[in-house]
PDB file of N, CA and C in Angstrom:
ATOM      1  N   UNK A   1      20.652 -37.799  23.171  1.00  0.00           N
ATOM      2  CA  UNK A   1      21.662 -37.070  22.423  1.00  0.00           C
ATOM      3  C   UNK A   1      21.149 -36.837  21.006  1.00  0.00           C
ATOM      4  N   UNK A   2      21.194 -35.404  20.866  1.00  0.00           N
ATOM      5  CA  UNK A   2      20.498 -35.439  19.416  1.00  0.00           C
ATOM      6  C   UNK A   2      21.575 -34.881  18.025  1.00  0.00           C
ATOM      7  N   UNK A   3      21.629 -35.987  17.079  1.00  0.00           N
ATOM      8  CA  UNK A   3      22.614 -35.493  15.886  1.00  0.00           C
ATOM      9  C   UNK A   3      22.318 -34.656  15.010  1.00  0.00           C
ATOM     10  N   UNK A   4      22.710 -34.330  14.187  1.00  0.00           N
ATOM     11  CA  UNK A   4      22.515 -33.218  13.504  1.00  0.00           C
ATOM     12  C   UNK A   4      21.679 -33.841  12.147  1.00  0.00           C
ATOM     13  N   UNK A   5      22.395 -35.217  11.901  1.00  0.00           N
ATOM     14  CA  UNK A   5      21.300 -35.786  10.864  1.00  0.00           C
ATOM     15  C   UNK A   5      19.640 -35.930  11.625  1.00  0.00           C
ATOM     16  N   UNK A   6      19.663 -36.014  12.814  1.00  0.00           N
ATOM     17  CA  UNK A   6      18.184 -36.191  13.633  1.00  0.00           C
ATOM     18  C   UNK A   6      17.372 -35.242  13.209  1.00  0.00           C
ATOM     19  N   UNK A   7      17.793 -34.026  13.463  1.00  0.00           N
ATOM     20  CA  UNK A   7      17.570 -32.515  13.370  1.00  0.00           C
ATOM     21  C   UNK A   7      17.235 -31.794  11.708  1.00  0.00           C
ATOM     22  N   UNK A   8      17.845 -32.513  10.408  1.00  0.00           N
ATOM     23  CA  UNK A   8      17.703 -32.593   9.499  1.00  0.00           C
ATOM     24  C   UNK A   8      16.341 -33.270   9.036  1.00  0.00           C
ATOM     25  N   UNK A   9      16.604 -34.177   9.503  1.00  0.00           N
ATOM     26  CA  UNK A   9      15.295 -35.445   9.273  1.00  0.00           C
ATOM     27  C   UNK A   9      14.028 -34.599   9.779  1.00  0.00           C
ATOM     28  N   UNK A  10      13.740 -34.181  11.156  1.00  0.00           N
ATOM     29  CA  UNK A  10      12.941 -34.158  11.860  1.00  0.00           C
ATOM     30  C   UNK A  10      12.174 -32.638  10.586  1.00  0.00           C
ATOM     31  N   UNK A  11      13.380 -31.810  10.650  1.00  0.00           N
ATOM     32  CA  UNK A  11      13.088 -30.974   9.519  1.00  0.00           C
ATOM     33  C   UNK A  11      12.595 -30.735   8.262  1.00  0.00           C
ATOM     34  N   UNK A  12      12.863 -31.948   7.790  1.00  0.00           N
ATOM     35  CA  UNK A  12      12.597 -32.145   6.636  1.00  0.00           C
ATOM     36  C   UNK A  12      10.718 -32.720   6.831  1.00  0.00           C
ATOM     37  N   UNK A  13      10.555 -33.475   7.749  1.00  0.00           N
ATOM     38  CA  UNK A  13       9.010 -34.037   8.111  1.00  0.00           C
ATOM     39  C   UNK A  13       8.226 -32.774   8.390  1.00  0.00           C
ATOM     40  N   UNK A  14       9.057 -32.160   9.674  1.00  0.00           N
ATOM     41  CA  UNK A  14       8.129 -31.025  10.076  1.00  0.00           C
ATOM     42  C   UNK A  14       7.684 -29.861   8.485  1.00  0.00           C
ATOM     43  N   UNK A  15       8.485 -29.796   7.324  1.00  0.00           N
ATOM     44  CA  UNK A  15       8.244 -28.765   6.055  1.00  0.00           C
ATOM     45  C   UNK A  15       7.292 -29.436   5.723  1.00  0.00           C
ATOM     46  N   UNK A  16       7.168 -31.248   5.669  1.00  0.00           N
ATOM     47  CA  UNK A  16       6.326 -31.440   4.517  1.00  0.00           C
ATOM     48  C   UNK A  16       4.944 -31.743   4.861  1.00  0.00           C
ATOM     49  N   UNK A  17       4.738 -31.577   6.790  1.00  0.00           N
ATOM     50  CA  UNK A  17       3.600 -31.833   7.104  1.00  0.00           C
ATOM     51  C   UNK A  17       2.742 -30.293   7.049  1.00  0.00           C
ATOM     52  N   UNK A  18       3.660 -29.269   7.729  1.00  0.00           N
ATOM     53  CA  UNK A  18       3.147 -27.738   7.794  1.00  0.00           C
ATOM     54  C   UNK A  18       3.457 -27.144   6.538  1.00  0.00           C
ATOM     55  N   UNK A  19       3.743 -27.605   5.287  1.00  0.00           N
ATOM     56  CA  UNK A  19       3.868 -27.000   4.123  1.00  0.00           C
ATOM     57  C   UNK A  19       2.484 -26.498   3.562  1.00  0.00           C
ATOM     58  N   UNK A  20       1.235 -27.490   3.013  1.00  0.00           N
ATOM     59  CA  UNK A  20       0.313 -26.913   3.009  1.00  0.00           C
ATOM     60  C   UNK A  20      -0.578 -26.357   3.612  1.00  0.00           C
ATOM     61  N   UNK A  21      -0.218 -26.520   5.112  1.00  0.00           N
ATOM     62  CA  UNK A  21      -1.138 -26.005   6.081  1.00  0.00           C
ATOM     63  C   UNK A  21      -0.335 -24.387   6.067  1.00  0.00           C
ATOM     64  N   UNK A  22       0.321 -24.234   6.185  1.00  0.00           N
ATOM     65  CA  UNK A  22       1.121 -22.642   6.001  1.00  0.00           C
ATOM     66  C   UNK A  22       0.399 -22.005   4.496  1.00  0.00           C
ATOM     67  N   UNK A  23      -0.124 -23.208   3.818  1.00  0.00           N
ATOM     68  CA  UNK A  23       0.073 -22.435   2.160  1.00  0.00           C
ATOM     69  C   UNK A  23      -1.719 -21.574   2.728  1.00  0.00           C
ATOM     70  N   UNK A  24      -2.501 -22.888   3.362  1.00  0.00           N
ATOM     71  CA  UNK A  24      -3.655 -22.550   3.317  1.00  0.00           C
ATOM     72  C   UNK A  24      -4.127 -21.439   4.111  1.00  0.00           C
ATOM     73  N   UNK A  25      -3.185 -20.667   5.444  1.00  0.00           N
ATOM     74  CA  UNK A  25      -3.307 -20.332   6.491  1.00  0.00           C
ATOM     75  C   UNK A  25      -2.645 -18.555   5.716  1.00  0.00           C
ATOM     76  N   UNK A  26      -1.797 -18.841   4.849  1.00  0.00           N
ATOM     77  CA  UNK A  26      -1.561 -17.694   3.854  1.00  0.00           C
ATOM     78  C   UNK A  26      -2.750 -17.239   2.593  1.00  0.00           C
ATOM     79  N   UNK A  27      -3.167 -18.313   1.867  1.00  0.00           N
ATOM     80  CA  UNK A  27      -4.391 -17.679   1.486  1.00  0.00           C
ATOM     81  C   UNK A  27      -5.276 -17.099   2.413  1.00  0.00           C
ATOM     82  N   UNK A  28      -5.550 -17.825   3.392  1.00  0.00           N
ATOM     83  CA  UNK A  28      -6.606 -16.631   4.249  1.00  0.00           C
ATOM     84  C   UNK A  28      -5.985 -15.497   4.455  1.00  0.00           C
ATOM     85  N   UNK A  29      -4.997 -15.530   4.841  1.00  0.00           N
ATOM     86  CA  UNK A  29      -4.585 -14.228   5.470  1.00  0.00           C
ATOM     87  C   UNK A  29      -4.218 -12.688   3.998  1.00  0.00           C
ATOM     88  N   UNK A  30      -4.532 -13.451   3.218  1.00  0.00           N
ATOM     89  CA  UNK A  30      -4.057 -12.475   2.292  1.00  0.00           C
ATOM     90  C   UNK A  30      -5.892 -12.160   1.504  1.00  0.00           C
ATOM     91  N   UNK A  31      -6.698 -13.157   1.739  1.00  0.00           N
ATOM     92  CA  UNK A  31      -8.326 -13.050   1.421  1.00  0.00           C
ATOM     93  C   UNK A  31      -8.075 -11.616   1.944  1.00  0.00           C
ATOM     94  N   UNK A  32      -8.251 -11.921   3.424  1.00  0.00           N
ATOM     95  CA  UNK A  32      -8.188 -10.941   4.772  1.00  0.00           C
ATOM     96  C   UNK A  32      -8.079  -9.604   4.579  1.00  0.00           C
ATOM     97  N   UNK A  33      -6.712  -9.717   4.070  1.00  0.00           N
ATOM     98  CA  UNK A  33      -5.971  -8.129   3.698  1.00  0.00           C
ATOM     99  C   UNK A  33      -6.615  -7.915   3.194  1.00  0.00           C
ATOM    100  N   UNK A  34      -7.344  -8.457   2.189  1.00  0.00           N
ATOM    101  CA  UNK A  34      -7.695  -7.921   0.727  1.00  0.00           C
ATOM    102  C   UNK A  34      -9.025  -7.156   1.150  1.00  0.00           C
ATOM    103  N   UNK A  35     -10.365  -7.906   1.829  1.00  0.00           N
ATOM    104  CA  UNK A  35     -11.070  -7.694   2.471  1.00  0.00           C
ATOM    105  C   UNK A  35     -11.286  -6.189   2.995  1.00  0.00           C
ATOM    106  N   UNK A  36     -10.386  -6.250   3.990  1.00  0.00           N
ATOM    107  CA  UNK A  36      -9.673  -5.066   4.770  1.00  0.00           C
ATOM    108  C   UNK A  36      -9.524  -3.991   3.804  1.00  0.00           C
ATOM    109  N   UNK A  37      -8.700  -4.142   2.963  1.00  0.00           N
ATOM    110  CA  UNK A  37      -8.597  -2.969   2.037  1.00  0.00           C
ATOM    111  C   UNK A  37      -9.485  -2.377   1.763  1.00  0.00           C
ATOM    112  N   UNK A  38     -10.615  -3.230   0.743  1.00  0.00           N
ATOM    113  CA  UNK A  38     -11.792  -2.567   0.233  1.00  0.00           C
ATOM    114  C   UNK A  38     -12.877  -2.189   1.504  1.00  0.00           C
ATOM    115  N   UNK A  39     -12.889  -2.665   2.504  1.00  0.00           N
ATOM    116  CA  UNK A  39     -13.820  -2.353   3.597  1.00  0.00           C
ATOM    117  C   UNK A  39     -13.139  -0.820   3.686  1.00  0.00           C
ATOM    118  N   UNK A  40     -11.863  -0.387   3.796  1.00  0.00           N
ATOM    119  CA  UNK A  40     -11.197   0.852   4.228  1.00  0.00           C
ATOM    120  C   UNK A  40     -11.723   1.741   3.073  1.00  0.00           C
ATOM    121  N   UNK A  41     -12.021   1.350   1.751  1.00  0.00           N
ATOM    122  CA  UNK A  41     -12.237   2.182   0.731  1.00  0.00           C
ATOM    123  C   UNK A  41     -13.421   2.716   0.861  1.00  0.00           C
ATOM    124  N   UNK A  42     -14.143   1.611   0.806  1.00  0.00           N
ATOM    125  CA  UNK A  42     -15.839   1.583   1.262  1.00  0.00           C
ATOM    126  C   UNK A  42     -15.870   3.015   2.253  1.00  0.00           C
ATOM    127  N   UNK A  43     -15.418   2.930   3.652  1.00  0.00           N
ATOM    128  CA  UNK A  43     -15.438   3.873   4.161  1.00  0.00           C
ATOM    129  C   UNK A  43     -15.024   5.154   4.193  1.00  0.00           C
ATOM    130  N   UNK A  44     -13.971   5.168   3.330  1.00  0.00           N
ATOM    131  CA  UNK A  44     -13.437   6.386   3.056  1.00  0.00           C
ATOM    132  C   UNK A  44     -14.671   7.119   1.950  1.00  0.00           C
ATOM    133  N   UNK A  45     -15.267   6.091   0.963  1.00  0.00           N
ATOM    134  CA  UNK A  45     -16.450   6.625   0.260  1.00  0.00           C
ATOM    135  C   UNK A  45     -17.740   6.949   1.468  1.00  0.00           C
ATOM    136  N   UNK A  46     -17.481   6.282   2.339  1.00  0.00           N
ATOM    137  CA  UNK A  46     -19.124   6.521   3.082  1.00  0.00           C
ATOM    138  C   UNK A  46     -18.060   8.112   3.674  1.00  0.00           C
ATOM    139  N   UNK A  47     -17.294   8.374   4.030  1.00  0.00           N
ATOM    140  CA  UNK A  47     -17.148   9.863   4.206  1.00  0.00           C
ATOM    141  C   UNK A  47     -17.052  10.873   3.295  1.00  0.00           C
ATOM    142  N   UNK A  48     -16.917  10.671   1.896  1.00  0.00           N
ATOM    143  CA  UNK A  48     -17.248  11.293   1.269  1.00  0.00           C
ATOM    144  C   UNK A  48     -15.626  11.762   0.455  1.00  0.00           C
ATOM    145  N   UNK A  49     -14.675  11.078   0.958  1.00  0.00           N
ATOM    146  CA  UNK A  49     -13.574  11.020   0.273  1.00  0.00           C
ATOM    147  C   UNK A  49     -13.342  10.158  -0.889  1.00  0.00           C
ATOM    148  N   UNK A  50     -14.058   9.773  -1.611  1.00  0.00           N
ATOM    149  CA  UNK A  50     -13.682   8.709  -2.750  1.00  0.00           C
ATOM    150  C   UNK A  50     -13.088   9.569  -3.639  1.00  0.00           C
ATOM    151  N   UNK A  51     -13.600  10.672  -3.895  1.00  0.00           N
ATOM    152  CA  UNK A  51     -12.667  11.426  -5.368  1.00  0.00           C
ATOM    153  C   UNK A  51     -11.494  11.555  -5.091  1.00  0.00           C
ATOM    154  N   UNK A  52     -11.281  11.992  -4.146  1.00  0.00           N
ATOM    155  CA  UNK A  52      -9.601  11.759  -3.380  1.00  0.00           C
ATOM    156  C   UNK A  52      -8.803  11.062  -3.390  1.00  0.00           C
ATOM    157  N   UNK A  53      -9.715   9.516  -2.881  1.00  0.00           N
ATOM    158  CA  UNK A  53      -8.854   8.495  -2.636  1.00  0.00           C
ATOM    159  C   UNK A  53      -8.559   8.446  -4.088  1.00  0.00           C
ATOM    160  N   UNK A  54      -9.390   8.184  -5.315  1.00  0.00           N
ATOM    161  CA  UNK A  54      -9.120   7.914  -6.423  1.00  0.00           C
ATOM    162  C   UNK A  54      -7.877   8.464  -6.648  1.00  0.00           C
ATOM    163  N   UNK A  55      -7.827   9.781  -6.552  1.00  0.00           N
ATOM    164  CA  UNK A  55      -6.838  10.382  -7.267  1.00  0.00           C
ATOM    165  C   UNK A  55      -5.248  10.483  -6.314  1.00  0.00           C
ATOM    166  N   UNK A  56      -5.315   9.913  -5.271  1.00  0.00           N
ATOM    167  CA  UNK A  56      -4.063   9.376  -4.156  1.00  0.00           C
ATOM    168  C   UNK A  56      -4.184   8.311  -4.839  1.00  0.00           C
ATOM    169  N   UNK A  57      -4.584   7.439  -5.203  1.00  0.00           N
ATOM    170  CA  UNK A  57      -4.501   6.007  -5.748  1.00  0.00           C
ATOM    171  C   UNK A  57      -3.680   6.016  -6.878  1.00  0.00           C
ATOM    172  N   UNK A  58      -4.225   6.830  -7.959  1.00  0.00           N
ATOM    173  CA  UNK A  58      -3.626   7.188  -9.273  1.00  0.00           C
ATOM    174  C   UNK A  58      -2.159   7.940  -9.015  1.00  0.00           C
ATOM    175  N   UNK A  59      -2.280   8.511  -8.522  1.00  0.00           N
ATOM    176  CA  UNK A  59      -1.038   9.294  -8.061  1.00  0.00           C
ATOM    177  C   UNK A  59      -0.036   7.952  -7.514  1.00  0.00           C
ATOM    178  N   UNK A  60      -0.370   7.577  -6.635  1.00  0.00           N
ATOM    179  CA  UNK A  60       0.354   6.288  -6.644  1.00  0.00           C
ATOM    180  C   UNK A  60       1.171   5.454  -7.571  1.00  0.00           C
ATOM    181  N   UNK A  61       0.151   5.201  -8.094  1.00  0.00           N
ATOM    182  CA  UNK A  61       0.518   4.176  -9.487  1.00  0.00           C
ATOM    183  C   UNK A  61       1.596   5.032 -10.387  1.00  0.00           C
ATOM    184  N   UNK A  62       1.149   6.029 -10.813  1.00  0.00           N
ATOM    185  CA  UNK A  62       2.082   6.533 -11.739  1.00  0.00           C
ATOM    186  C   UNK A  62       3.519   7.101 -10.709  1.00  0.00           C
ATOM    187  N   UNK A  63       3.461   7.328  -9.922  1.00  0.00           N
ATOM    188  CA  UNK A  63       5.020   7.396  -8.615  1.00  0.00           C
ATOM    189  C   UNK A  63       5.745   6.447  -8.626  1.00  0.00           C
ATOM    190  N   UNK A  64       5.278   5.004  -8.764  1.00  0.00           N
ATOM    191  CA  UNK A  64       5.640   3.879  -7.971  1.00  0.00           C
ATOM    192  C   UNK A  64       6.036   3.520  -9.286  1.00  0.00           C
ATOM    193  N   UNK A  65       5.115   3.812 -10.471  1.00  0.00           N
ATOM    194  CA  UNK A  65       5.876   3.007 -11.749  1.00  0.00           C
ATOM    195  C   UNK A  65       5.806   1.501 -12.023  1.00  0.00           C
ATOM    196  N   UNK A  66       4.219   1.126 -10.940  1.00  0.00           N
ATOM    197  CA  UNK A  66       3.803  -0.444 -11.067  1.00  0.00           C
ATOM    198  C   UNK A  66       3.122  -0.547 -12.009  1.00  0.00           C
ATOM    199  N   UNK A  67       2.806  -1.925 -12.726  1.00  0.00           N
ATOM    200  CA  UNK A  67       2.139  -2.171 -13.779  1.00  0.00           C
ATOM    201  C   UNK A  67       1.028  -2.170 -13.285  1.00  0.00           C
ATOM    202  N   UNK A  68      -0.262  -1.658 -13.867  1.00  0.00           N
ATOM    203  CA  UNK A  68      -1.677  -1.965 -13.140  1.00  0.00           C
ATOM    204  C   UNK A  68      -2.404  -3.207 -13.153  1.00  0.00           C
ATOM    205  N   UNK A  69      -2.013  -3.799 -14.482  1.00  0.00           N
ATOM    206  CA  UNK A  69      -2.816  -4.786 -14.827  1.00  0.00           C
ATOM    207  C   UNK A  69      -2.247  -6.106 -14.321  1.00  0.00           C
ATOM    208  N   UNK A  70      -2.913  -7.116 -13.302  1.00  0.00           N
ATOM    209  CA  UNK A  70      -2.327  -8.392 -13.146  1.00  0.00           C
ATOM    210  C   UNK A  70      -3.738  -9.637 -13.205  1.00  0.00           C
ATOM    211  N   UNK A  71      -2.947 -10.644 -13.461  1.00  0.00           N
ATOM    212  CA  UNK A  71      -3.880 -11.528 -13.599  1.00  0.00           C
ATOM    213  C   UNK A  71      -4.716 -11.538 -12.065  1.00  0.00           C
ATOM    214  N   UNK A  72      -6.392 -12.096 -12.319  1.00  0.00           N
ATOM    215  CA  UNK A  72      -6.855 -12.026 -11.506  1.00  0.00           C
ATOM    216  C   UNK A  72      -6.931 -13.282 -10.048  1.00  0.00           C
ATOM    217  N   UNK A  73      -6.541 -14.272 -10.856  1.00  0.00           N
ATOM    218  CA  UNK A  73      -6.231 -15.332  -9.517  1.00  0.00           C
ATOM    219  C   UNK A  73      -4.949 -14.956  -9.298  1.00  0.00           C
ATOM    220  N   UNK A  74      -3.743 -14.944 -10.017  1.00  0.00           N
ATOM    221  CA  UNK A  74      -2.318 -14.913  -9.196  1.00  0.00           C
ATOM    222  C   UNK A  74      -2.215 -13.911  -8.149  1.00  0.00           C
ATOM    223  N   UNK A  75      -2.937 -12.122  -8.487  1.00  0.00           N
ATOM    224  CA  UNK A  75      -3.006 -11.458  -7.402  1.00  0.00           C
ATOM    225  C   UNK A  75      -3.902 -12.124  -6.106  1.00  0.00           C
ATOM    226  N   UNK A  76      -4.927 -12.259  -6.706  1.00  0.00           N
ATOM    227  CA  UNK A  76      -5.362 -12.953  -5.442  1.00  0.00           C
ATOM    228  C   UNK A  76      -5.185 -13.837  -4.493  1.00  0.00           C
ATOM    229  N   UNK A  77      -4.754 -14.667  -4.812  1.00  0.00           N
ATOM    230  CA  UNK A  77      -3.148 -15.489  -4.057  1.00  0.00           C
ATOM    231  C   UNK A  77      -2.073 -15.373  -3.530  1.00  0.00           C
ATOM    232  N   UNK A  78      -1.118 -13.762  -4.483  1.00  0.00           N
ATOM    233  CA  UNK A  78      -0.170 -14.041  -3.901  1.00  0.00           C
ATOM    234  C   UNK A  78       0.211 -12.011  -3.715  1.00  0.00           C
ATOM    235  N   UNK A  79      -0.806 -11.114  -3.857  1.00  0.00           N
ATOM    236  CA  UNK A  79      -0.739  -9.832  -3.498  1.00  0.00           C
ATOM    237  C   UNK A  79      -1.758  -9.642  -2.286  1.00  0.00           C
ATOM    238  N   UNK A  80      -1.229  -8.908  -0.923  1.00  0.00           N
ATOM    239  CA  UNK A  80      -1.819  -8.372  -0.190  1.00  0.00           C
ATOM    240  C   UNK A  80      -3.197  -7.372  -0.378  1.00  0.00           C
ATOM    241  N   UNK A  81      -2.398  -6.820  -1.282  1.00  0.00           N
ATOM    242  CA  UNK A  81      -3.590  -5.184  -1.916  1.00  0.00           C
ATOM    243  C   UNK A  81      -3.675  -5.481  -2.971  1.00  0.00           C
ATOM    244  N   UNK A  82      -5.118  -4.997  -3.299  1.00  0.00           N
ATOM    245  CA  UNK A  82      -6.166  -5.801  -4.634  1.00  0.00           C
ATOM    246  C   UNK A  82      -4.975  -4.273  -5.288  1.00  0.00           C
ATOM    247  N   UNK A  83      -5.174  -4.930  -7.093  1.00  0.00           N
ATOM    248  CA  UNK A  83      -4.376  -4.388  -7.851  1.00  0.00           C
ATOM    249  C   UNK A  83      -5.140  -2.977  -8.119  1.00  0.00           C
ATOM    250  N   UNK A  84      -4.884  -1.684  -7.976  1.00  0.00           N
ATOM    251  CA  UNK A  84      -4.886  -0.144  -7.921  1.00  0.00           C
ATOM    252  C   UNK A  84      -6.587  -0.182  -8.955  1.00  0.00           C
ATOM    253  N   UNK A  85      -6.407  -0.897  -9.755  1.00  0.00           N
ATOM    254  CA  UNK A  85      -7.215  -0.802 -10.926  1.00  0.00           C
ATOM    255  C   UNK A  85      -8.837  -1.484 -10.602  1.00  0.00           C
ATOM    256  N   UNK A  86      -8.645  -2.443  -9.538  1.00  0.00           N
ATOM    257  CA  UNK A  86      -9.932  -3.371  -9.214  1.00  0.00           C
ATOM    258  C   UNK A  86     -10.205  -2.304  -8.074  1.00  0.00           C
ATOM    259  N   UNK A  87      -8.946  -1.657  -7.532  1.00  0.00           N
ATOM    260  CA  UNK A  87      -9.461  -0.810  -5.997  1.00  0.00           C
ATOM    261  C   UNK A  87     -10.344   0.691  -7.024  1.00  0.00           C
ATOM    262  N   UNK A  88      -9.738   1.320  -7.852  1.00  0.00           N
ATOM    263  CA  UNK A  88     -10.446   2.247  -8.318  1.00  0.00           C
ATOM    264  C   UNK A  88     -11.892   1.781  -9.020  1.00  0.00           C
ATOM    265  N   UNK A  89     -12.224   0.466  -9.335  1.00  0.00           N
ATOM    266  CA  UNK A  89     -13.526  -0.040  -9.960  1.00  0.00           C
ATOM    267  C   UNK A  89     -15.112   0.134  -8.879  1.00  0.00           C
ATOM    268  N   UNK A  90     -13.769  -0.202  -7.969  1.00  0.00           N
ATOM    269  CA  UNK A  90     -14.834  -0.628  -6.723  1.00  0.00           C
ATOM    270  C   UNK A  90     -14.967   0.742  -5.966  1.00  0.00           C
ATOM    271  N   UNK A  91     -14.601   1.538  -5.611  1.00  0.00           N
ATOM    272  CA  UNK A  91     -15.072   3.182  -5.495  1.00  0.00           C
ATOM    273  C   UNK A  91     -15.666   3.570  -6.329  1.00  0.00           C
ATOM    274  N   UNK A  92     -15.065   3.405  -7.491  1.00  0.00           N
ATOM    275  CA  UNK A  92     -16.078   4.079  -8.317  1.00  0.00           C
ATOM    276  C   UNK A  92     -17.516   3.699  -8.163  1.00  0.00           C
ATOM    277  N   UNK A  93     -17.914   2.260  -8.035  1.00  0.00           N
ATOM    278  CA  UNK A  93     -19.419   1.265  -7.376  1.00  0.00           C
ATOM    279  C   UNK A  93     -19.907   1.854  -6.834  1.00  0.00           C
ATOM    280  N   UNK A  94     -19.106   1.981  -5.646  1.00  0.00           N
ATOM    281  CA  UNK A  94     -19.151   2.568  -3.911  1.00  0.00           C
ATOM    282  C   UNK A  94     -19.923   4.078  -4.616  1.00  0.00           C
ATOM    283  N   UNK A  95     -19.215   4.867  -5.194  1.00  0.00           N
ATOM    284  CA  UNK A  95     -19.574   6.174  -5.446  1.00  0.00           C
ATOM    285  C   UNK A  95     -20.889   6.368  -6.144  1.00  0.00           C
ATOM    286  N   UNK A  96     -21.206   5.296  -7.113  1.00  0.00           N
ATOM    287  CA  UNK A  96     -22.681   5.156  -8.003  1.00  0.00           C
ATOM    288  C   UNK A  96     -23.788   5.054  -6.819  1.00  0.00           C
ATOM    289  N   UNK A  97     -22.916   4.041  -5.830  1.00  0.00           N
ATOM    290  CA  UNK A  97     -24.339   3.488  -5.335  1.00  0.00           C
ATOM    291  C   UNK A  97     -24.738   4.658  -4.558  1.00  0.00           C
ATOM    292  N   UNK A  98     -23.801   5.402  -3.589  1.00  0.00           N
ATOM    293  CA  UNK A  98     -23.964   6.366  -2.779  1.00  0.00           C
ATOM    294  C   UNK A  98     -25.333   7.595  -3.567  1.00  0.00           C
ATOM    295  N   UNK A  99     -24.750   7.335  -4.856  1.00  0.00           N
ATOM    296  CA  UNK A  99     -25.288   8.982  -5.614  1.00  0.00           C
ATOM    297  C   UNK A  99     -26.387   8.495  -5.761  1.00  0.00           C
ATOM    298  N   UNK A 100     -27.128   7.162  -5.743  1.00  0.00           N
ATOM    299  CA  UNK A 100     -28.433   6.758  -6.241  1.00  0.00           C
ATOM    300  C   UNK A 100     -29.596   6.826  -4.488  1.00  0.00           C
ATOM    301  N   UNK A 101     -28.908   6.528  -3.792  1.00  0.00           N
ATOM    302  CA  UNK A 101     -29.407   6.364  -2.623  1.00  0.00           C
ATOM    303  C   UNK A 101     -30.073   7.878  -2.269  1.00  0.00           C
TER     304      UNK A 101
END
């Protein structure tokens, strides 16, 4: 027979054992995204869309009315998509390196 204080208890163990294992299993998964993103950029530059994307990117930002600038560990921790400003740095890379090759 199970009480409701049982069920509390058991609850309270099960948060504090999977608490950091959830925390750690969320940093990866947000590395991941992040990953993902710039791999998608990357390719959109290996087709030859980077001036584009740039300027869908920018267009973005000023629509949406987000701040660009965030600290660089807290996004990385706790934002899916690298902040508009590190994604336009890194095309722009993408785009140098392409033009030198």
């Amino acid at each position: 027979r199970c009480r409701a204080a049982d069920l509390i208890a058991l609850s309270v163990i099960f948060d504090h054992i999977f608490g950091p294992v959830n925390s750690v299993i969320k940093t990866a998964m947000t590395y991941l995204t992040r990953c993902n993103e710039f791999q998608a950029d990357r390719y959109a530059v290996g087709l030859g869309l980077g001036a584009k994307l740039q300027t869908s990117l920018s267009k973005l930002l000023t629509d949406n009315l987000s701040f660009p600038v965030a600290d660089r560990l807290y996004s990385m921790f706790n934002y899916s998509h690298p902040p508009i400003l590190e994604r336009l740095a890194a095309i722009r890379s993408e785009m140098d390196k392409k033009k030198t090759e």
